[in-house]
Protein backbone atom coordinates (compact mmCIF):
# COMPACT_ATOMS: atom_id res chain seq x y z
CA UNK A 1 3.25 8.59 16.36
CA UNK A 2 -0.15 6.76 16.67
CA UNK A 3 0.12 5.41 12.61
CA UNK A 4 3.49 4.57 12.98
CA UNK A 5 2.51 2.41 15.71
CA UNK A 6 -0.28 1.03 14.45
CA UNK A 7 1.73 0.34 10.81
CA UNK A 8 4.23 -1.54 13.15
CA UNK A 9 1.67 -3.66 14.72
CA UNK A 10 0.57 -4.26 11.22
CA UNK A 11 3.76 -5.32 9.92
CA UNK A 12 4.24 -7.70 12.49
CA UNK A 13 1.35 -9.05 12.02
CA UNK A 14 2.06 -9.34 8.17
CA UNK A 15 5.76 -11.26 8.77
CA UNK A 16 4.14 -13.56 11.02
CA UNK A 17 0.91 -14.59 8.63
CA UNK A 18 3.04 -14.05 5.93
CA UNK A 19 5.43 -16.90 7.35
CA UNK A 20 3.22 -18.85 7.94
CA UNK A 21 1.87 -19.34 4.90
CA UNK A 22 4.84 -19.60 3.00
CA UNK A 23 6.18 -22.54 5.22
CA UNK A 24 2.55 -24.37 4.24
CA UNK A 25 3.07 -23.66 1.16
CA UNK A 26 6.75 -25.06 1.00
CA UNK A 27 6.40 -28.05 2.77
CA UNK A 28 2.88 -28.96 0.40
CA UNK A 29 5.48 -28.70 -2.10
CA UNK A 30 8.28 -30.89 -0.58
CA UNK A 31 5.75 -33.97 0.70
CA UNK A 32 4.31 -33.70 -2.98
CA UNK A 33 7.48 -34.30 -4.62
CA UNK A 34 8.22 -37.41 -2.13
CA UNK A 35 11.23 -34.84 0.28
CA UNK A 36 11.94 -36.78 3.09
CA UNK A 37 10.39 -35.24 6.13
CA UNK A 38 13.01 -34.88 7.99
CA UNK A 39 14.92 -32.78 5.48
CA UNK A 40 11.68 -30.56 5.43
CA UNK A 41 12.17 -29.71 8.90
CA UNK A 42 15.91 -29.31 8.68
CA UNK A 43 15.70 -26.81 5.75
CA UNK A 44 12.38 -25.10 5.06
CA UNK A 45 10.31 -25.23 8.27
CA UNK A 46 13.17 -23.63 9.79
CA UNK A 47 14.53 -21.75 7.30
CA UNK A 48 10.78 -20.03 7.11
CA UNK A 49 10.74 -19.32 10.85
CA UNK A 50 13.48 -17.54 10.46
CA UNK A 51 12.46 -15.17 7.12
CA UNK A 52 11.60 -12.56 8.89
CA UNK A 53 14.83 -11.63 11.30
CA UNK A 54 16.00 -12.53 7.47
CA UNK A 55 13.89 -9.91 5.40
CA UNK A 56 14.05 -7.11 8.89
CA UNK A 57 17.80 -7.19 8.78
CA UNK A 58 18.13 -7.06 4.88
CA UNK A 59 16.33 -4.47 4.73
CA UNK A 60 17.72 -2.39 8.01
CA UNK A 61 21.23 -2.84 6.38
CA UNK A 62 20.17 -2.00 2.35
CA UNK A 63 18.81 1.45 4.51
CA UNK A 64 21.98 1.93 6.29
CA UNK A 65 20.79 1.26 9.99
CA UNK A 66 23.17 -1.49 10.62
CA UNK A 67 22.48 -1.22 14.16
CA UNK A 68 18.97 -2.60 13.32
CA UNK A 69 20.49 -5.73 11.39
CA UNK A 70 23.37 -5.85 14.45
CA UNK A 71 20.66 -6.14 17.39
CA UNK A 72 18.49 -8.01 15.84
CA UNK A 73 20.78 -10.72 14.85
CA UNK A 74 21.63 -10.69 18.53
CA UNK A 75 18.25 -9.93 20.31
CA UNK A 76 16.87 -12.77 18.45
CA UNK A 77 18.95 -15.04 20.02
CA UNK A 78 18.59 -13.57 23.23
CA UNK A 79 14.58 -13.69 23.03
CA UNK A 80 14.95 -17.37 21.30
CA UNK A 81 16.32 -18.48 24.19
CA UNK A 82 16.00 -16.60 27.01
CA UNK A 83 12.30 -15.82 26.67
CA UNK A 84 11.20 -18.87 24.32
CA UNK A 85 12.98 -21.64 25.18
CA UNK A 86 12.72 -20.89 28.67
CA UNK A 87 9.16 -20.54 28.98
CA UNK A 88 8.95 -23.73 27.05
CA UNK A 89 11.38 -25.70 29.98
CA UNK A 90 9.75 -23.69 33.15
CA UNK A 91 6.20 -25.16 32.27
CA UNK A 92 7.09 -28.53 31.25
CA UNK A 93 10.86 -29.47 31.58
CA UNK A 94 11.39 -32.57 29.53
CA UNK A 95 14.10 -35.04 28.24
CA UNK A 96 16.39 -34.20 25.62
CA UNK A 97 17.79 -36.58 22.98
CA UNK A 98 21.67 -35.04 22.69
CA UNK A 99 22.98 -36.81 19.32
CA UNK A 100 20.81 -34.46 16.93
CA UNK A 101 21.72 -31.37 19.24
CA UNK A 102 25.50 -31.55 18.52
CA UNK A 103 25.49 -30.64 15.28
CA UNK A 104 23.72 -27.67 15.64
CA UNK A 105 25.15 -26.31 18.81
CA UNK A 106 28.91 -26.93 17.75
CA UNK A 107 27.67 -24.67 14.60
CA UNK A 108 26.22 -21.98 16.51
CA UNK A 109 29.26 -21.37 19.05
CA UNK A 110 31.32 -21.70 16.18
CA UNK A 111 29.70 -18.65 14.03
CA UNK A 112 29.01 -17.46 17.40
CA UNK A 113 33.33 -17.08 17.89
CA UNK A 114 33.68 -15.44 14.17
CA UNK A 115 30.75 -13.07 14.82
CA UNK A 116 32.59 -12.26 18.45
CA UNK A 117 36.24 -12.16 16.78
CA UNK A 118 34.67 -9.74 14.15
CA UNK A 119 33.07 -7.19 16.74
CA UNK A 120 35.96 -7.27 19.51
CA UNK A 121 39.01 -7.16 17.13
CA UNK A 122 37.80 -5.36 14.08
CA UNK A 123 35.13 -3.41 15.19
CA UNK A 124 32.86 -4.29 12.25
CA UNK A 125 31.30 -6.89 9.93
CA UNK A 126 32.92 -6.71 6.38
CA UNK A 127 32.14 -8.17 3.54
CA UNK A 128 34.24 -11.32 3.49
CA UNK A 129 32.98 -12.10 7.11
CA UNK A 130 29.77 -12.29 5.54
CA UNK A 131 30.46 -14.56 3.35
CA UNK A 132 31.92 -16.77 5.90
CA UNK A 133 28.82 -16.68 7.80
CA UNK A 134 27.16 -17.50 4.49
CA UNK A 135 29.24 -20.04 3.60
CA UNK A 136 28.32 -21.66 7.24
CA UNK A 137 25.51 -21.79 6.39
CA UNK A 138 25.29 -23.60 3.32
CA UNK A 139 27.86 -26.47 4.49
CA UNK A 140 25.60 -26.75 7.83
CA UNK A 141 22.44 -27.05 5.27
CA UNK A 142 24.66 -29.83 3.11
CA UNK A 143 25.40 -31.82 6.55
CA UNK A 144 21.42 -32.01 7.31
CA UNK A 145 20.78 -32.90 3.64
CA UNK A 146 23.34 -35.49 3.86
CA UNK A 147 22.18 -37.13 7.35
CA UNK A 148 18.63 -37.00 5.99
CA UNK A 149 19.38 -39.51 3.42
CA UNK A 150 21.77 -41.25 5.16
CA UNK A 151 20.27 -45.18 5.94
CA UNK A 152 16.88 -46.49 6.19
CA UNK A 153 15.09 -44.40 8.79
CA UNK A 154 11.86 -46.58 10.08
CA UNK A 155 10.45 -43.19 12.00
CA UNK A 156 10.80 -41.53 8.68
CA UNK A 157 8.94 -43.92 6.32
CA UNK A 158 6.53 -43.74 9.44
CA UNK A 159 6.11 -39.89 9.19
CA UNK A 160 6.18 -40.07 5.44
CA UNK A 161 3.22 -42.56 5.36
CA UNK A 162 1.38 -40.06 7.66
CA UNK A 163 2.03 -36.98 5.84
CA UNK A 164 0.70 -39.24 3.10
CA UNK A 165 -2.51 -39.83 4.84
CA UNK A 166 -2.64 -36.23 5.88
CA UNK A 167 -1.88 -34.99 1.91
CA UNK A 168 -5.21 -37.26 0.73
CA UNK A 169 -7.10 -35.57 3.55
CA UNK A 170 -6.18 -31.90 2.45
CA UNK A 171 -5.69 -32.52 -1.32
CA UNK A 172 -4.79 -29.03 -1.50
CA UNK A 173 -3.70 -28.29 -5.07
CA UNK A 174 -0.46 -27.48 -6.84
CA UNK A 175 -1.86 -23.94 -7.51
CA UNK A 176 -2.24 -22.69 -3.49
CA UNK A 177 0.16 -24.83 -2.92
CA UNK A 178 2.15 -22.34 -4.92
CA UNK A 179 -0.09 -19.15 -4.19
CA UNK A 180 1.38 -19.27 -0.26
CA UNK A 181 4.38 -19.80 -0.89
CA UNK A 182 4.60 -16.68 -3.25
CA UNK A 183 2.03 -14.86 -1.24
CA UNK A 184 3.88 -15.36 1.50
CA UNK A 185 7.12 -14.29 0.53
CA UNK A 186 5.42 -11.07 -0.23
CA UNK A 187 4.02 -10.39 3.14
CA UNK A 188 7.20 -11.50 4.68
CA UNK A 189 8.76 -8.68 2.53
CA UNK A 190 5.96 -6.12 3.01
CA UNK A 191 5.85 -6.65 6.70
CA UNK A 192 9.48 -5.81 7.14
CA UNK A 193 9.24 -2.71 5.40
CA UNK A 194 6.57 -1.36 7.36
CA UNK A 195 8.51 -3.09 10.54
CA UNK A 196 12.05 -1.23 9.84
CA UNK A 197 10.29 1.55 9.10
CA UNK A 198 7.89 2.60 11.66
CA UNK A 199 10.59 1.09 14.38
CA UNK A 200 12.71 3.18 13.45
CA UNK A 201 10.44 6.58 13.80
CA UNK A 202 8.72 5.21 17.17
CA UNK A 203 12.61 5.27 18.48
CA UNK A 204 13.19 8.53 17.28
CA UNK A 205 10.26 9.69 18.87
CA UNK A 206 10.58 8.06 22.39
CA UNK A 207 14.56 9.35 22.04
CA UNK A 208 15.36 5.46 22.38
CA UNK A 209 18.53 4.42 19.98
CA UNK A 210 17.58 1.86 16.78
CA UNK A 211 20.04 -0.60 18.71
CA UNK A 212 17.62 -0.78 21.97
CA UNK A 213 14.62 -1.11 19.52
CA UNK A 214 16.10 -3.95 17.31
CA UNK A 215 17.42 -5.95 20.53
CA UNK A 216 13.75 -5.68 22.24
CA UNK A 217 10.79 -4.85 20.24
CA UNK A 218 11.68 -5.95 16.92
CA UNK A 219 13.42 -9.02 18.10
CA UNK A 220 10.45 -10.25 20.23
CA UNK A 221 7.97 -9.47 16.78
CA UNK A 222 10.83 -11.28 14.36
CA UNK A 223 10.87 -14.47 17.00
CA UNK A 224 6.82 -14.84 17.21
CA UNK A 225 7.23 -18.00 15.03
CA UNK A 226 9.83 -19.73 17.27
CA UNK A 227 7.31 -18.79 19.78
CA UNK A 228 3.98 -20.13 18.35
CA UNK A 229 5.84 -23.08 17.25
CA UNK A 230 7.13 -23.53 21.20
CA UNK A 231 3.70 -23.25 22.12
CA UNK A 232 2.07 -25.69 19.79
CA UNK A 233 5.17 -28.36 20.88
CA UNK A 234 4.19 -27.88 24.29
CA UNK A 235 0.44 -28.05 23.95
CA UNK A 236 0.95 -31.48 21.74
CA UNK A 237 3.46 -33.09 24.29
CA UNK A 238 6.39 -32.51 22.67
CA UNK A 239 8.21 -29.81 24.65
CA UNK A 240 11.61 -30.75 23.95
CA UNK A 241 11.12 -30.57 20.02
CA UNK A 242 11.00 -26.80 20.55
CA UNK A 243 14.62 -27.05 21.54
CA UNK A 244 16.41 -27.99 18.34
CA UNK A 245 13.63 -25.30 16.85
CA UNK A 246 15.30 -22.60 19.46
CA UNK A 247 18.93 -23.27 18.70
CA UNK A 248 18.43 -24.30 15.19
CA UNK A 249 16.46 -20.36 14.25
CA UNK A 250 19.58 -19.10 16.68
CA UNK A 251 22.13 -20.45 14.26
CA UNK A 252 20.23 -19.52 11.19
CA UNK A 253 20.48 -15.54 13.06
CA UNK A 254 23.92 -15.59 12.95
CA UNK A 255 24.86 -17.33 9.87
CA UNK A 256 22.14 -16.58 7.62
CA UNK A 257 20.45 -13.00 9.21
CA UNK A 258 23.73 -11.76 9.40
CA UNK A 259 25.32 -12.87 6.84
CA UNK A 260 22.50 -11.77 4.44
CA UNK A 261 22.71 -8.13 5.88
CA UNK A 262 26.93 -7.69 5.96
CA UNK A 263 27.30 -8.81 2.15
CA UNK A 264 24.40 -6.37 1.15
CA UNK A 265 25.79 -3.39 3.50
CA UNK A 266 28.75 -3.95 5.85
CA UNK A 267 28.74 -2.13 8.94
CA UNK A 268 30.65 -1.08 11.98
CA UNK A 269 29.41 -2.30 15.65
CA UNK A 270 27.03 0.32 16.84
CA UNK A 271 28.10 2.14 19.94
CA UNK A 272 25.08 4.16 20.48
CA UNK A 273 25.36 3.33 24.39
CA UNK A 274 28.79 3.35 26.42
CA UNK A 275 29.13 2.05 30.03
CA UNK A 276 32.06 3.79 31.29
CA UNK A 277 33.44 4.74 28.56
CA UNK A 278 33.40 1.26 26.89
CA UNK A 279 30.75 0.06 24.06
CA UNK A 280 27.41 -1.42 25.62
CA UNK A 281 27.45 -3.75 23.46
CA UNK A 282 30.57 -5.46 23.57
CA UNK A 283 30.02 -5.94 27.72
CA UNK A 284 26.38 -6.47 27.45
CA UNK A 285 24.72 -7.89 24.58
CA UNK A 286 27.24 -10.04 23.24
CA UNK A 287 28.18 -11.87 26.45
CA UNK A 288 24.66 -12.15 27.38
CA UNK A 289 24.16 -14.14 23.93
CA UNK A 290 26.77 -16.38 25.19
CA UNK A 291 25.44 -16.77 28.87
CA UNK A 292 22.32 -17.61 27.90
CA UNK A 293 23.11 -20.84 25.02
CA UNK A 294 25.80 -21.90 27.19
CA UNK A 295 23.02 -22.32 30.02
CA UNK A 296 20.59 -23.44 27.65
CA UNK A 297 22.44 -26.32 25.65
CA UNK A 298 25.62 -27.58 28.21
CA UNK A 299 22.91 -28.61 30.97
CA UNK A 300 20.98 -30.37 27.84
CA UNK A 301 24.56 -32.16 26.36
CA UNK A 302 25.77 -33.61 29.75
CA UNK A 303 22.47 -34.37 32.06
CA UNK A 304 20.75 -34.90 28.42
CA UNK A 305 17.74 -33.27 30.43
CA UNK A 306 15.91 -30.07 31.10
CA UNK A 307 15.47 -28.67 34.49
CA UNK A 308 12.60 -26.16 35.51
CA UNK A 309 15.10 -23.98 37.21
CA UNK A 310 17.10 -23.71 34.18
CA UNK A 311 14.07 -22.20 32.41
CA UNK A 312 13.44 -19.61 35.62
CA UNK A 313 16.87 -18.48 35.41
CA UNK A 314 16.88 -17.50 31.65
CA UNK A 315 13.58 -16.24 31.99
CA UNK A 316 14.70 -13.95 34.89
CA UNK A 317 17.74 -12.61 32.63
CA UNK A 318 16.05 -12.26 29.99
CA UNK A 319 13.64 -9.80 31.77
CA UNK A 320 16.63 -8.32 33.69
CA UNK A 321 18.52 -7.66 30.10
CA UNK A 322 15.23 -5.95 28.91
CA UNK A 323 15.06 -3.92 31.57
CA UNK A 324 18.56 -3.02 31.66
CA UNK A 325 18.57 -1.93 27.82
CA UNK A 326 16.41 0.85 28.92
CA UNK A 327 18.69 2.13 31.96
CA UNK A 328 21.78 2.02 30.46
């Protein structure tokens, strides 16, 4: 039990250097061909933050745990926001700016209702609601590529300029440019081995199902990026920036996690736990999700503001739905 603790520390550890090198690597790349910085952001930064919930539920559903891929998907979101986001607001609530947030949060409620639909009426993710998910994802990508060169943007020549400034001070070259981004990649998919893995023999061992695992422990590992990049926001004034972060790696879970893992293995909704008689998950988990970006973003859309009891109460259900996950 002691290794296969230690080898999940260790692939932790490996998803979360190894995604952080490859996003270093990919956005050298993008400044050095002249990529707008804002469409950097939109696709790679966040697209990176989100590799390893990607390469942990790929590789839970090519195994056959789809209960690993189905709680993760979902415990990210609930850690994202719930745990993240909140401790983000409860330190240092801040102003939001609401245009940029639409986009995203009409997105995520609306894969949000298909991956709902999916587990209340059919009872499992198939293939073709995979592909929607997919499918999602790539027209929500097209939007932000489409906005990003959309009109003269003075704060983007502003940030390019910087990031030029920044590029002559680092002259890193082409070469390790390139050697992260593939070097990364490779610990991203290393790490979730070793994460999917050893998870899954530390919950056979404790007697604790792969659902309970993937919805805690490996959700809080796969969402360490969201949270280092919260913490650096916060540290460098910019507290609300790890907002859009939070509900843009959310979306990316749904659409993108999710849809990754059905089309490689489709799977039924894991009912591992019941609560009178009646799946856990479907009176739990799922609404849960729901509570918790509906309390996040609404408050955010109509007072275009954060509040510091806002971040209290998600903190306090996120620690109640932790808690609970181990009772039930």
């Amino acid at each position: 039990m002691l290794v296969a603790v230690l080898l999940f520390v260790l692939g932790l550890v490996l998803l979360i250097k190894g995604g952080d090198w490859f996003v270093d690597g990919a956005t050298g790349i993008a400044e050095r061909f002249h990529i707008p910085e804002i469409l950097i952001g939109a696709t790679v930064v966040s697209i990176g933050t989100t590799l390893p919930e990607v390469m942990v539920s790929a590789t839970g559903a090519a195994k056959g745990l789809g209960a690993m891929a189905y709680g993760n998907a979902i415990g990210s979101v609930i850690c994202n926001t719930s745990l993240i986001a909140a401790l983000t607001i409860a330190v240092k609530p801040a102003a939001v700016d609401k245009k940029p947030l639409r986009l995203p949060v009409a997105f995520f409620f609306a894969a949000a209702a298909i991956y709902s639909g999916a587990a209340y009426f059919a009872g499992e993710f198939s293939r073709p609601v995979g592909f929607v998910l997919l499918a999602m994802f790539v027209v929500y990508m097209a939007i932000n590529i489409r906005n990003a060169f959309k009109g003269p943007n003075p704060e983007k020549e502003k940030a390019s300029a910087e990031a030029q400034e920044e590029d002559e001070k680092k002259e890193m070259p082409l070469w390790k440019e390139l050697l992260l981004l593939v070097i990364g990649a490779a610990l991203i998919a290393f790490g979730a081995n070793l994460l999917v893995d050893n998870g899954t023999i530390i919950a056979k061992g404790l007697g604790v199902p792969d659902s309970v695992v993937a919805l805690t422990f490996v959700a809080l590992g796969t969402s360490l990026p969201e949270l280092v990049t919260a913490i650096t926001s916060l540290a460098k004034g910019h507290g609300a920036l790890s907002l859009g972060n939070v509900i843009g790696a959310n979306l990316f879970n749904l659409v993108l996690v999710s849809g990754v893992s059905v089309v490689i293995s489709p799977f039924a909704v894991p009912a591992e736990k019941t609560i009178a008689g009646i799946n856990s998950s479907l009176i739990v988990d799922m609404p849960v999700m729901w509570i918790v970006m509906l309390l996040l973003t609404v408050p955010a859309l109509i007072r275009g503001k954060l509040s510091r009891v806002q971040g209290i109460l998600l903190l306090v259900i996120y620690f109640a739905f932790t808690i609970g996950q181990f009772l039930i």
